[in-house]
C-alpha atoms as a PDB file:
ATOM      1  CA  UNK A   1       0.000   0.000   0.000  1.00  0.00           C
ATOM      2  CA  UNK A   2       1.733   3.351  -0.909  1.00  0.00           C
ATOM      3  CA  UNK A   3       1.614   5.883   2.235  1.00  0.00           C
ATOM      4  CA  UNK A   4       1.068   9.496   2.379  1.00  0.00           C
ATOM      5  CA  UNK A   5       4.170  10.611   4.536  1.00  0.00           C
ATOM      6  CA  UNK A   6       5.787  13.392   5.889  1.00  0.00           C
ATOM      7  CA  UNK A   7      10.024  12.610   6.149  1.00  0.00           C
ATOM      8  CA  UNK A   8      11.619  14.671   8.937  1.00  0.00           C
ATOM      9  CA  UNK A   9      15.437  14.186   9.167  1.00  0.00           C
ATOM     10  CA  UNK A  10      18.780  16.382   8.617  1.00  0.00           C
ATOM     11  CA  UNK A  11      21.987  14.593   7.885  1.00  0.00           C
ATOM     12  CA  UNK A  12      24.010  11.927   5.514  1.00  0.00           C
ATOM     13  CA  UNK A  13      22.138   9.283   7.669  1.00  0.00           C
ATOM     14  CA  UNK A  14      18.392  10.152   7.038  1.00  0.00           C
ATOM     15  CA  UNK A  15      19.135  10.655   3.092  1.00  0.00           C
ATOM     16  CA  UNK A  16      19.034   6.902   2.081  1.00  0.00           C
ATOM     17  CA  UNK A  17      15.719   6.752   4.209  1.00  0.00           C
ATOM     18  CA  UNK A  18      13.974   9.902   2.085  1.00  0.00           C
ATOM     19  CA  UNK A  19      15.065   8.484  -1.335  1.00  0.00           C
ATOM     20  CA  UNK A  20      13.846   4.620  -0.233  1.00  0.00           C
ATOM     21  CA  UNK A  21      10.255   6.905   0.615  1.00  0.00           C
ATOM     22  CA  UNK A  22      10.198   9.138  -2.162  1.00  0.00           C
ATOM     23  CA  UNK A  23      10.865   5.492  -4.557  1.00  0.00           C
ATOM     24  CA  UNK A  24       7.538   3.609  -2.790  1.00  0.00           C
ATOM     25  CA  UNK A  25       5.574   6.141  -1.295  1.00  0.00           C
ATOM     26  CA  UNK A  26       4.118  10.049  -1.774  1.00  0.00           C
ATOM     27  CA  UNK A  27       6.427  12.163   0.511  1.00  0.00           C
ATOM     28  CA  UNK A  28       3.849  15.410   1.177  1.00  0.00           C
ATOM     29  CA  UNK A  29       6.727  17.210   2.274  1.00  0.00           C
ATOM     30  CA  UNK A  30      10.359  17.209   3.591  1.00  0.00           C
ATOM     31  CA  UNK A  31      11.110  18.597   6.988  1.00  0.00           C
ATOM     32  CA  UNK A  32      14.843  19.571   7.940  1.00  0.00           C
ATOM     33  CA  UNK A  33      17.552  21.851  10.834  1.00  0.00           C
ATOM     34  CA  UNK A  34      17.410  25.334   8.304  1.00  0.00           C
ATOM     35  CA  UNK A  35      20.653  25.682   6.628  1.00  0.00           C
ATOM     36  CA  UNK A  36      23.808  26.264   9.109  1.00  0.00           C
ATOM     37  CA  UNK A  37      27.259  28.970   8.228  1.00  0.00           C
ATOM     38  CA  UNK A  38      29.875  26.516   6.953  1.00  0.00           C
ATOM     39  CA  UNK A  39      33.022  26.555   5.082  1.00  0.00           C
ATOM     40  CA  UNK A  40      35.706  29.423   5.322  1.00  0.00           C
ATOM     41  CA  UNK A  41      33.308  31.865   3.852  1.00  0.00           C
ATOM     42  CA  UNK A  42      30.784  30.633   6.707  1.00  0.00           C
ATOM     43  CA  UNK A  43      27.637  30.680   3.810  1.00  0.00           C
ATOM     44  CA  UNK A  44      24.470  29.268   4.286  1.00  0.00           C
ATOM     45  CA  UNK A  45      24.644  25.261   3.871  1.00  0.00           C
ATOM     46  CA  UNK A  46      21.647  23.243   3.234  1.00  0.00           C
ATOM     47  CA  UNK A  47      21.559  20.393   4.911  1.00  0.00           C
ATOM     48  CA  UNK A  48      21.970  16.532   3.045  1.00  0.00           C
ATOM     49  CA  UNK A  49      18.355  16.124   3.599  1.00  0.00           C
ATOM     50  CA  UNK A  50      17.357  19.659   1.973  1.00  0.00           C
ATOM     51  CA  UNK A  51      20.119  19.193  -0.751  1.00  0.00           C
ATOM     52  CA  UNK A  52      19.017  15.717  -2.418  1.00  0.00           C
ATOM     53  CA  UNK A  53      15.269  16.490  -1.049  1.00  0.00           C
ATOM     54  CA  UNK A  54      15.069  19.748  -3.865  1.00  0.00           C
ATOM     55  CA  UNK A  55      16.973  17.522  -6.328  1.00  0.00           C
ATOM     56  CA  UNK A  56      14.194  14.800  -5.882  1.00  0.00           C
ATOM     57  CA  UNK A  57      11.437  17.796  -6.544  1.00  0.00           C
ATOM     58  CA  UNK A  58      10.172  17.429  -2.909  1.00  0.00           C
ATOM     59  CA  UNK A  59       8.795  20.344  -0.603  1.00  0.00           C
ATOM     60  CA  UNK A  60      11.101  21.265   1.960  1.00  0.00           C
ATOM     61  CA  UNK A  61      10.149  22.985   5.025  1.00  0.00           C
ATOM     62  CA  UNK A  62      12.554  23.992   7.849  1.00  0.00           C
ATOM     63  CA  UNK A  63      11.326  25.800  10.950  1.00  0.00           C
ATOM     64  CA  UNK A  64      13.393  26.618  13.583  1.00  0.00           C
ATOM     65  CA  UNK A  65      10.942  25.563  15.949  1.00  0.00           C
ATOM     66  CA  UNK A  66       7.552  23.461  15.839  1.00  0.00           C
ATOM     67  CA  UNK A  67       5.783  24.744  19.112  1.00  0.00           C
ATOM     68  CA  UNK A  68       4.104  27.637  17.157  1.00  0.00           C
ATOM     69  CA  UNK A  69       0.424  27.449  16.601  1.00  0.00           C
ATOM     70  CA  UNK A  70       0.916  28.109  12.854  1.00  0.00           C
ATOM     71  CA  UNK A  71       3.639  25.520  12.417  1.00  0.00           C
ATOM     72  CA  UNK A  72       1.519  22.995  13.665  1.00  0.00           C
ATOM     73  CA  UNK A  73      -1.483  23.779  11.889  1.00  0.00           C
ATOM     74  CA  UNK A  74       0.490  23.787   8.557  1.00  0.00           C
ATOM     75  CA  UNK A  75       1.911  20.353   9.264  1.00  0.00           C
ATOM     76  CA  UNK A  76      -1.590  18.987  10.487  1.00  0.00           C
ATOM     77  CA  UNK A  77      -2.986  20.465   7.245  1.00  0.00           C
ATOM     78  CA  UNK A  78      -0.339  18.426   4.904  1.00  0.00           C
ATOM     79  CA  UNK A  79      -3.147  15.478   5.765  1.00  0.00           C
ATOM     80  CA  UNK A  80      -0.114  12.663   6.323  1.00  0.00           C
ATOM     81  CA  UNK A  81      -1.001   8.751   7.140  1.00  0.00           C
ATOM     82  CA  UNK A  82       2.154   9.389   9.326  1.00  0.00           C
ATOM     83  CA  UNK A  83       5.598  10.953   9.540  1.00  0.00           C
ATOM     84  CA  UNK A  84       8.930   9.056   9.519  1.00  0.00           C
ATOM     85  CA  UNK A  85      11.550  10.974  11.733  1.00  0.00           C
ATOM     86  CA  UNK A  86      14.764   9.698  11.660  1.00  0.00           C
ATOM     87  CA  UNK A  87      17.869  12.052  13.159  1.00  0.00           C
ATOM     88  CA  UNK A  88      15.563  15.201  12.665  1.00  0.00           C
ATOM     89  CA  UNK A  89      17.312  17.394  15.703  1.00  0.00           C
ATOM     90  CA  UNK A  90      13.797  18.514  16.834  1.00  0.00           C
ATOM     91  CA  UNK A  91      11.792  17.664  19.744  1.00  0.00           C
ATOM     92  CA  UNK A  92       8.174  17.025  18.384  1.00  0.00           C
ATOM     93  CA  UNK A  93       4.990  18.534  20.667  1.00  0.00           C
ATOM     94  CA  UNK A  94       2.100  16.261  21.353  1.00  0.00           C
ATOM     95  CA  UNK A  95       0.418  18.055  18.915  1.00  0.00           C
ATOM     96  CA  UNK A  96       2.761  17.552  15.926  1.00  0.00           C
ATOM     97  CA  UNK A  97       2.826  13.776  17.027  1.00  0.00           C
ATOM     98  CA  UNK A  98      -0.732  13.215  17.338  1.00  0.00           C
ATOM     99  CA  UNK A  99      -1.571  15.054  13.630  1.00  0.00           C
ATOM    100  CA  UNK A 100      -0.706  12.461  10.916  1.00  0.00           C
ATOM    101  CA  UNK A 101      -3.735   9.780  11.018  1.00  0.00           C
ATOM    102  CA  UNK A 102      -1.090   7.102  12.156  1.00  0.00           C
ATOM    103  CA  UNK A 103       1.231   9.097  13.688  1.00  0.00           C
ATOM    104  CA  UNK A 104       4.891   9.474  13.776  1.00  0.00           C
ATOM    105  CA  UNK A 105       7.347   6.464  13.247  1.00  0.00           C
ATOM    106  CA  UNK A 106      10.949   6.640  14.405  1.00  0.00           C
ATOM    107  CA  UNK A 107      14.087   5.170  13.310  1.00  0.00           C
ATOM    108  CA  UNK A 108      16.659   4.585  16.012  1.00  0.00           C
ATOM    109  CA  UNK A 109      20.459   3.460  15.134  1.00  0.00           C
ATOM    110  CA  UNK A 110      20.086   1.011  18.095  1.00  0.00           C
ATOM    111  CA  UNK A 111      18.160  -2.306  19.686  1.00  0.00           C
ATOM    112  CA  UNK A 112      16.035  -0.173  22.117  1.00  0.00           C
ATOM    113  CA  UNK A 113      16.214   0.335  25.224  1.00  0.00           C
ATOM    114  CA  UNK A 114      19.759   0.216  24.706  1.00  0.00           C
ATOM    115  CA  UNK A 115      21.492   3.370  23.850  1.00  0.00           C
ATOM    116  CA  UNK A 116      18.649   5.986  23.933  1.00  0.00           C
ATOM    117  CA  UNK A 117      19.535   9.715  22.863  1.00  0.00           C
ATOM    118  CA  UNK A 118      21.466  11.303  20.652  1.00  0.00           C
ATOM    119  CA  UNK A 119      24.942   8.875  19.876  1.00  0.00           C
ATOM    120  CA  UNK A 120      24.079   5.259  19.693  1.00  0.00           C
ATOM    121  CA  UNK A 121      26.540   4.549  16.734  1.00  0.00           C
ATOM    122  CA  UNK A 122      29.702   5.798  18.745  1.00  0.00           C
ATOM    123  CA  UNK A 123      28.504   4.138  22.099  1.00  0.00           C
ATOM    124  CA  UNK A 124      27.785   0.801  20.888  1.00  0.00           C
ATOM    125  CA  UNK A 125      31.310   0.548  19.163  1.00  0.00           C
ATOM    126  CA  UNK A 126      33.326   2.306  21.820  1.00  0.00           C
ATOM    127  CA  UNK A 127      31.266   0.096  24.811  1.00  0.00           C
ATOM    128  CA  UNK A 128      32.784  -2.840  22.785  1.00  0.00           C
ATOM    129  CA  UNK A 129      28.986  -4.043  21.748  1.00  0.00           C
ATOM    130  CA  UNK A 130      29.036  -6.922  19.551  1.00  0.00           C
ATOM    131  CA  UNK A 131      25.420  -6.193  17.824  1.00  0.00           C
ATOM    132  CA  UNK A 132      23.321  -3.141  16.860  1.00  0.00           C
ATOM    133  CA  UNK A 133      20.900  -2.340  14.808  1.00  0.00           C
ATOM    134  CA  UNK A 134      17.602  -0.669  14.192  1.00  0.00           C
ATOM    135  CA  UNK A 135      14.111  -0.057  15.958  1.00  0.00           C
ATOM    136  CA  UNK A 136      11.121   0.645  14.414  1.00  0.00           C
ATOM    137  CA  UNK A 137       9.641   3.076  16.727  1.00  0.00           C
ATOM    138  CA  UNK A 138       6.302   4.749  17.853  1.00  0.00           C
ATOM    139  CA  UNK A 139       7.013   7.986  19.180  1.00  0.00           C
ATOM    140  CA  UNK A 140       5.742   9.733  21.997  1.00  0.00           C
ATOM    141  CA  UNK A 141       6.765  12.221  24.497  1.00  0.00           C
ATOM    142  CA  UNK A 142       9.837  10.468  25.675  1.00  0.00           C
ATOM    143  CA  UNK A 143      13.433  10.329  24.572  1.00  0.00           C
ATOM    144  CA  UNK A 144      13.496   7.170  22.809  1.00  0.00           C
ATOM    145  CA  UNK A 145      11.030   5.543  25.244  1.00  0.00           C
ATOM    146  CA  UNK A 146       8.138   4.609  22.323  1.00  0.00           C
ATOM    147  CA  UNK A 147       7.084   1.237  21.861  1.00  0.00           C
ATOM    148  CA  UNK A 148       8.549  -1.089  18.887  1.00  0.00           C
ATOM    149  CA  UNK A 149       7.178  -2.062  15.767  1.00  0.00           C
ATOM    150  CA  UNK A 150      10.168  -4.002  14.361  1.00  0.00           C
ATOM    151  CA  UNK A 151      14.001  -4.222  15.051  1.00  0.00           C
ATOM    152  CA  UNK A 152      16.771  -5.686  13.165  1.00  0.00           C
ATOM    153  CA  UNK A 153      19.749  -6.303  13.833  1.00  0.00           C
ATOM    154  CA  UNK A 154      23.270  -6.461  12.390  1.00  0.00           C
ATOM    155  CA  UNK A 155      26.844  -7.600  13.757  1.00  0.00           C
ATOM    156  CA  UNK A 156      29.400  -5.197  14.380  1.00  0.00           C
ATOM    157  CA  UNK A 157      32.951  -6.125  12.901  1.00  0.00           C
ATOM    158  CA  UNK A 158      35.895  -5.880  14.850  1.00  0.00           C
ATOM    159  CA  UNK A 159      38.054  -2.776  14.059  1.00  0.00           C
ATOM    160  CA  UNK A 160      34.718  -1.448  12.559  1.00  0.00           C
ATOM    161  CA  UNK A 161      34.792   2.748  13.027  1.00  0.00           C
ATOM    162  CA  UNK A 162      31.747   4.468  13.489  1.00  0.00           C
ATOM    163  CA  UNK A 163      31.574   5.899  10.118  1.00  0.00           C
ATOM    164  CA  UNK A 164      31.438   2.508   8.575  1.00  0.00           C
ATOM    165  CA  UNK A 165      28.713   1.265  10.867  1.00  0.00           C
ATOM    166  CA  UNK A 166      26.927   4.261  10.706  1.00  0.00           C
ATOM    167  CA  UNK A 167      26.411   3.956   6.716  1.00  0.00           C
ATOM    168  CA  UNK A 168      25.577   0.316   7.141  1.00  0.00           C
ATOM    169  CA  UNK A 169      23.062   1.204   9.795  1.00  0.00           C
ATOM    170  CA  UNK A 170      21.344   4.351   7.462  1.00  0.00           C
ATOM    171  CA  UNK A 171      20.845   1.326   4.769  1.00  0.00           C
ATOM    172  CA  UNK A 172      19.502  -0.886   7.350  1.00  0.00           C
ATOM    173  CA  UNK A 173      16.649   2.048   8.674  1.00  0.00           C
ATOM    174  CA  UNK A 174      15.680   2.249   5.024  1.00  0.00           C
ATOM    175  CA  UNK A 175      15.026  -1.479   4.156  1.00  0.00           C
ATOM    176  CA  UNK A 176      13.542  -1.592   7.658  1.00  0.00           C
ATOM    177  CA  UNK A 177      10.935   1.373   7.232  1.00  0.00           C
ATOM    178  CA  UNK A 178      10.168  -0.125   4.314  1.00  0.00           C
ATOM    179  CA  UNK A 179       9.075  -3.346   5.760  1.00  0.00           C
ATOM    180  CA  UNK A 180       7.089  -1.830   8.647  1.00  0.00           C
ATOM    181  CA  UNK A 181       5.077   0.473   6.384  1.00  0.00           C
ATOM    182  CA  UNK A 182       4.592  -2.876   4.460  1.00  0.00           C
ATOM    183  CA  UNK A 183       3.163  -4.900   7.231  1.00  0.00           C
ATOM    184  CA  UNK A 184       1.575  -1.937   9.528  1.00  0.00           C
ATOM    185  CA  UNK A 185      -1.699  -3.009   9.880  1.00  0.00           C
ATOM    186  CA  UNK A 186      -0.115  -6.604  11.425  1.00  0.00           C
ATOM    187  CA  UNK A 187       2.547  -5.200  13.199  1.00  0.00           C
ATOM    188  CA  UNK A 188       1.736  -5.062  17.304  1.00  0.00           C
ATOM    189  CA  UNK A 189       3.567  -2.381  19.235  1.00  0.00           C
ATOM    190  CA  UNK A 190       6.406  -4.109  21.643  1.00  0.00           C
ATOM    191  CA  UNK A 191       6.297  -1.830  24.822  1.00  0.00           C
ATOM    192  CA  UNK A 192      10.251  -1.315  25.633  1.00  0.00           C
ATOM    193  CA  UNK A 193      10.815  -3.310  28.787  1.00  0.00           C
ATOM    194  CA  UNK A 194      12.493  -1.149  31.936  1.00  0.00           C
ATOM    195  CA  UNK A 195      15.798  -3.629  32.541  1.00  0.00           C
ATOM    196  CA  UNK A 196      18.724  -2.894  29.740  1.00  0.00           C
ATOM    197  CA  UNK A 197      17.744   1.006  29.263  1.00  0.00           C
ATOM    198  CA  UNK A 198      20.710   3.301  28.972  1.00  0.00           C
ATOM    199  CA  UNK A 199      21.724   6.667  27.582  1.00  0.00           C
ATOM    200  CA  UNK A 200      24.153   7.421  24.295  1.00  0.00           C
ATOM    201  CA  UNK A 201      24.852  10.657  25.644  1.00  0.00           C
ATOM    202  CA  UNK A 202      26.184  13.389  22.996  1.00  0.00           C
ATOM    203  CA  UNK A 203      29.654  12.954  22.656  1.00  0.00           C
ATOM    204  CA  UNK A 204      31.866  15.606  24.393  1.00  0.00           C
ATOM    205  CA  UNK A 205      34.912  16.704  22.163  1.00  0.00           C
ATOM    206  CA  UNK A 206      36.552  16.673  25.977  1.00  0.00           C
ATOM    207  CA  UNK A 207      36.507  12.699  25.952  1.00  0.00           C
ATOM    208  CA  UNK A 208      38.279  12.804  22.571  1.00  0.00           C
ATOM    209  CA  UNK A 209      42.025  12.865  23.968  1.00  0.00           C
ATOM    210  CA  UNK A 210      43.451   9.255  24.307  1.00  0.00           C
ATOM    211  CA  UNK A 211      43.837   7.499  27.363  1.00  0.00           C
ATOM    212  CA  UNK A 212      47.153   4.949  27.171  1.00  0.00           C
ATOM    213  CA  UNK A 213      46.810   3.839  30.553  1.00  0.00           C
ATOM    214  CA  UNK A 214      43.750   2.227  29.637  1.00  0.00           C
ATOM    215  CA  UNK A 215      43.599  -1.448  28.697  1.00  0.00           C
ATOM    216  CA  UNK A 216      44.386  -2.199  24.901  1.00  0.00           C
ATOM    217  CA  UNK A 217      40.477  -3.204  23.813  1.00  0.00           C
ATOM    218  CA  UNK A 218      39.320  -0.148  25.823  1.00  0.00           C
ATOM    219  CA  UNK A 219      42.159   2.394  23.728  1.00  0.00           C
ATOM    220  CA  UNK A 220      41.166   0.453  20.001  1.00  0.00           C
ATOM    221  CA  UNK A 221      37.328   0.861  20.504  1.00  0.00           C
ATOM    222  CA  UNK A 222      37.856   4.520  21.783  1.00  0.00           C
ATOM    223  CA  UNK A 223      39.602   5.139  19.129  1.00  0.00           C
ATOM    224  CA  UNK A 224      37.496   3.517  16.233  1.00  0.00           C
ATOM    225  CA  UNK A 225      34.340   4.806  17.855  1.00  0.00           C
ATOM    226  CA  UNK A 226      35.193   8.410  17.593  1.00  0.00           C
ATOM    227  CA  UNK A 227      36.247   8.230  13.741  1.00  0.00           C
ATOM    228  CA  UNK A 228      35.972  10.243  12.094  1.00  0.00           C
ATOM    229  CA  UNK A 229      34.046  12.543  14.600  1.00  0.00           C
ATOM    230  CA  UNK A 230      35.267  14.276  16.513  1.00  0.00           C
ATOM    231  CA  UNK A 231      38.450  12.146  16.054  1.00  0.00           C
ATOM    232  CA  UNK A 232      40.595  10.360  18.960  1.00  0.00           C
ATOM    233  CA  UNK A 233      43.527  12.671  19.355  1.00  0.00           C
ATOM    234  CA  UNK A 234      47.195  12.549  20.524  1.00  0.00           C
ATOM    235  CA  UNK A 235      49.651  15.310  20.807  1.00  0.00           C
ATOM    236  CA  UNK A 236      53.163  15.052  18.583  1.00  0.00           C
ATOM    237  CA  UNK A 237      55.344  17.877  18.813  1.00  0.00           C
ATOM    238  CA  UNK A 238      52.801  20.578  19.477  1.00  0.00           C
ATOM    239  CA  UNK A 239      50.735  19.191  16.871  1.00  0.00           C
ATOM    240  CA  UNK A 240      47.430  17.083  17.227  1.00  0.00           C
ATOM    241  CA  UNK A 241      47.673  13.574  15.409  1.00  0.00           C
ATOM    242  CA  UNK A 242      43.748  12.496  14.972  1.00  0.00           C
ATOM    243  CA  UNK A 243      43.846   8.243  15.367  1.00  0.00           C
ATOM    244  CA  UNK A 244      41.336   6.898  12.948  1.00  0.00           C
ATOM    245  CA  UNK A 245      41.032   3.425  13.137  1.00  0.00           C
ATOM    246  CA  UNK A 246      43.037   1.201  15.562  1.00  0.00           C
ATOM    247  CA  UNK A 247      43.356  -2.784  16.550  1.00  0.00           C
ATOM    248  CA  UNK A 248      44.647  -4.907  19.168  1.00  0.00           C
ATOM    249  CA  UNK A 249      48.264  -6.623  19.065  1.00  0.00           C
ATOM    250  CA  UNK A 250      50.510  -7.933  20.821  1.00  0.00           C
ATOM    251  CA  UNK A 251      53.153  -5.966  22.630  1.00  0.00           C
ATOM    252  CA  UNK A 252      54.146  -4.391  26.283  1.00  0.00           C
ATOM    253  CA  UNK A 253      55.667  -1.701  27.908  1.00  0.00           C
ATOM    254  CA  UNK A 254      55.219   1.628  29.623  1.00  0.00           C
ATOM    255  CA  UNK A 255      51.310   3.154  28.726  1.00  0.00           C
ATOM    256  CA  UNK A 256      52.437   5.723  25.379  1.00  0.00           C
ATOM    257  CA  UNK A 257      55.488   4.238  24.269  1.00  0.00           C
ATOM    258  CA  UNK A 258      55.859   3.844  20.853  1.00  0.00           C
ATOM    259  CA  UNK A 259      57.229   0.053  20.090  1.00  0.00           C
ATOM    260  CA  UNK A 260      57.482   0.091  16.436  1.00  0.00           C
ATOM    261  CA  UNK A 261      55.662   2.532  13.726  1.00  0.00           C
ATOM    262  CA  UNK A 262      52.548   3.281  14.964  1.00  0.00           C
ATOM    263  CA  UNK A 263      52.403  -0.039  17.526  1.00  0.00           C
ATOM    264  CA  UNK A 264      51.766   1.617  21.138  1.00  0.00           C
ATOM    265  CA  UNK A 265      52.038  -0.157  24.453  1.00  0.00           C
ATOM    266  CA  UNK A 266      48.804   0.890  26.808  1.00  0.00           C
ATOM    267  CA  UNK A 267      47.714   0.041  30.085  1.00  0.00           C
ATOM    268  CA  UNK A 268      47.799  -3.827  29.279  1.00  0.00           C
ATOM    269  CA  UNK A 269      48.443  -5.036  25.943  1.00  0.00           C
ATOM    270  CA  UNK A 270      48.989  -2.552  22.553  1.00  0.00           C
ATOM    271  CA  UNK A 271      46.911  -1.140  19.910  1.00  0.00           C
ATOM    272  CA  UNK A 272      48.459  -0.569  16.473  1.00  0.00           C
ATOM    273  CA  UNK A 273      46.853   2.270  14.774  1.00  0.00           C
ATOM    274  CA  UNK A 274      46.267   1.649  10.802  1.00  0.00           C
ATOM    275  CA  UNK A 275      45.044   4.870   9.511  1.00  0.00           C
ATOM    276  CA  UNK A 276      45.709   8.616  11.170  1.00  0.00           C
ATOM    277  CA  UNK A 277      45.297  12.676   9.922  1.00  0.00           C
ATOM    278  CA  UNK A 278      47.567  15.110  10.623  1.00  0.00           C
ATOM    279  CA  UNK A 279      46.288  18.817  11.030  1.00  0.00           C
ATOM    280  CA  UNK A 280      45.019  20.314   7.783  1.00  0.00           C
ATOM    281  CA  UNK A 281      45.905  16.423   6.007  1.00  0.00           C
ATOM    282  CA  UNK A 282      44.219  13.563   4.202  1.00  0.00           C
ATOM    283  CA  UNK A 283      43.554  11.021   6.557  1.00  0.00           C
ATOM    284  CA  UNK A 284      46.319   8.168   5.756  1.00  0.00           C
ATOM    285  CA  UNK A 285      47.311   4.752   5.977  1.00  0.00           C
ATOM    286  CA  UNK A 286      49.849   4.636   9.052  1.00  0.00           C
ATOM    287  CA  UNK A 287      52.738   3.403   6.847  1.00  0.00           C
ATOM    288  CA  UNK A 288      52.496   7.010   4.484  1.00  0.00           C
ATOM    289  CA  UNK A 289      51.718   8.814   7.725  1.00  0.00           C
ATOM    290  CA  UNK A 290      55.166   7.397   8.999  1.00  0.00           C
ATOM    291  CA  UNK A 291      57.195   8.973   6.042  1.00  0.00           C
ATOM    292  CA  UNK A 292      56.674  12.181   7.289  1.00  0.00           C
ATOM    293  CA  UNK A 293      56.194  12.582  10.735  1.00  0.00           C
ATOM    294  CA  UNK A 294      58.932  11.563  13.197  1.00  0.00           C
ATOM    295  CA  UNK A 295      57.357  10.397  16.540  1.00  0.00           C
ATOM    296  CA  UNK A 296      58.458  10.287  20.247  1.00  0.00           C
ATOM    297  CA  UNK A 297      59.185   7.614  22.010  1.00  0.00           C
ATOM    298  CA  UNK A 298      56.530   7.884  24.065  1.00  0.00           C
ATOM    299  CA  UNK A 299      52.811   9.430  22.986  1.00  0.00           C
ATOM    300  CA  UNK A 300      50.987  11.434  26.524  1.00  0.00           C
END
């Protein structure tokens, strides 16, 4: 059955979501965050959502804020079956959430109740979870706290960064909205049960700084979590060297020392880091990084 729905998301991960809508269903219209100063010349951006919403021909609406009265009436008047929110940056009022005839469906980048709020891809990874995936979700007033309509779920590999699990995860929500828009009359509402709830809290830029003293898994998962954003940092003569993707290996010594190219002893065990960025660089394979950047012998 095609739907008549209104998409409400911002960045790179809601766009495969719109375009799997906009190829089965009628999108009424395309809400998005209103275009943010970027770039040296600190211009207007559009967000991805805006950007490949106009190239599809779709309305695009972006309000600062959806508590006004007229905001709301000119959403309730777009006459939706229901809205599908996914990474949208707005909290939704009651009445918003009660105006499409079947209200408002979220998409969650986690198997709720785990890793509510606003940075389930970098928690799962740097928590050292072996499985995420996606929830189909009802939303109401609550952060996250809707009941489920479906959930699947996918492995996370081992030295996986959060920029490659976050793409497979935005393909995931797509196929998975999909399906529940599919089967919505048959699909029964799974209240989220109380035991296993907890919080993917924003991530700080504060926590980005690496830790050495910390056990090897704890350093490697820190590290591949934050990649690309905002980037797991050392310091190297004055300079900050962003880690980008980082294993376990073998290997001892004194947390921060530097036992051969980019092979650093932590609190127990080593991590060898396989890909870096230098300020104002590419990122790089550690080998190329190597060629021209001299390290201490020890990393703080």
């Amino acid at each position: 059955m095609k739907r008549r729905v209104v998409f409400m998301g911002t960045p790179d991960f809601s766009v495969p979501v719109l375009e799997a809508l906009h190829a089965h269903h009628e999108v009424l219209a395309v809400y998005c965050q209103p275009p943010r100063p970027a770039g040296r010349g600190k211009k207007d951006r559009p967000s991805p959502v805006q950007a490949r919403a106009e190239a599809l021909g779709l309305p695009v609406r972006h309000p600062r804020s959806l508590k006004g009265a007229n905001e709301q009436a000119g959403f309730a008047a777009l006459g939706a079956d229901l809205a599908v929110v996914v990474a949208y940056g707005l909290i939704l009022p009651q009445a918003v959430l009660d105006a499409p005839a079947r209200g408002c469906l979220n998409i969650h980048a986690s198997l709720l109740p785990r890793w509510r709020g606003a940075a389930p891809i970098h928690r799962a990874i740097m928590a050292g979870d072996t499985e995420t995936g996606v929830c189909i979700m009802q939303m109401e007033a609550g952060l996250d706290t809707g009941p489920v309509l479906l959930r699947r779920a996918i492995p996370i590999h081992d030295r996986e960064t959060t920029a490659e699990l976050h793409d497979r995860l935005s393909d995931l929500g797509a196929a998975a909205i999909l399906e529940a828009l599919e089967r919505l009359e048959d699909l029964e509402p799974a209240p989220q049960p109380e035991a296993g709830v907890c919080y993917a809290h924003k991530i700080d830029k504060a926590e980005a700084r690496v830790d050495f003293t910390r056990p090897a898994a704890e350093v490697a998962r820190h590290i591949n979590g934050l990649s690309p954003f905002p980037g797991a940092w050392v310091e190297v003569a004055g300079e900050r060297l962003k880690l980008l993707r980082a294993g376990v290996v073998d290997g001892q010594g004194a947390p921060g020392t530097v036992l051969s190219g980019l092979r650093i002893a932590c609190g127990s065990g080593a991590v060898e880091v396989l890909e870096a960025q230098r300020e104002g660089k590419r990122p790089m394979q550690a080998q190329d990084l190597l060629r021209g950047l001299v390290l201490p012998e020890r990393l703080l």
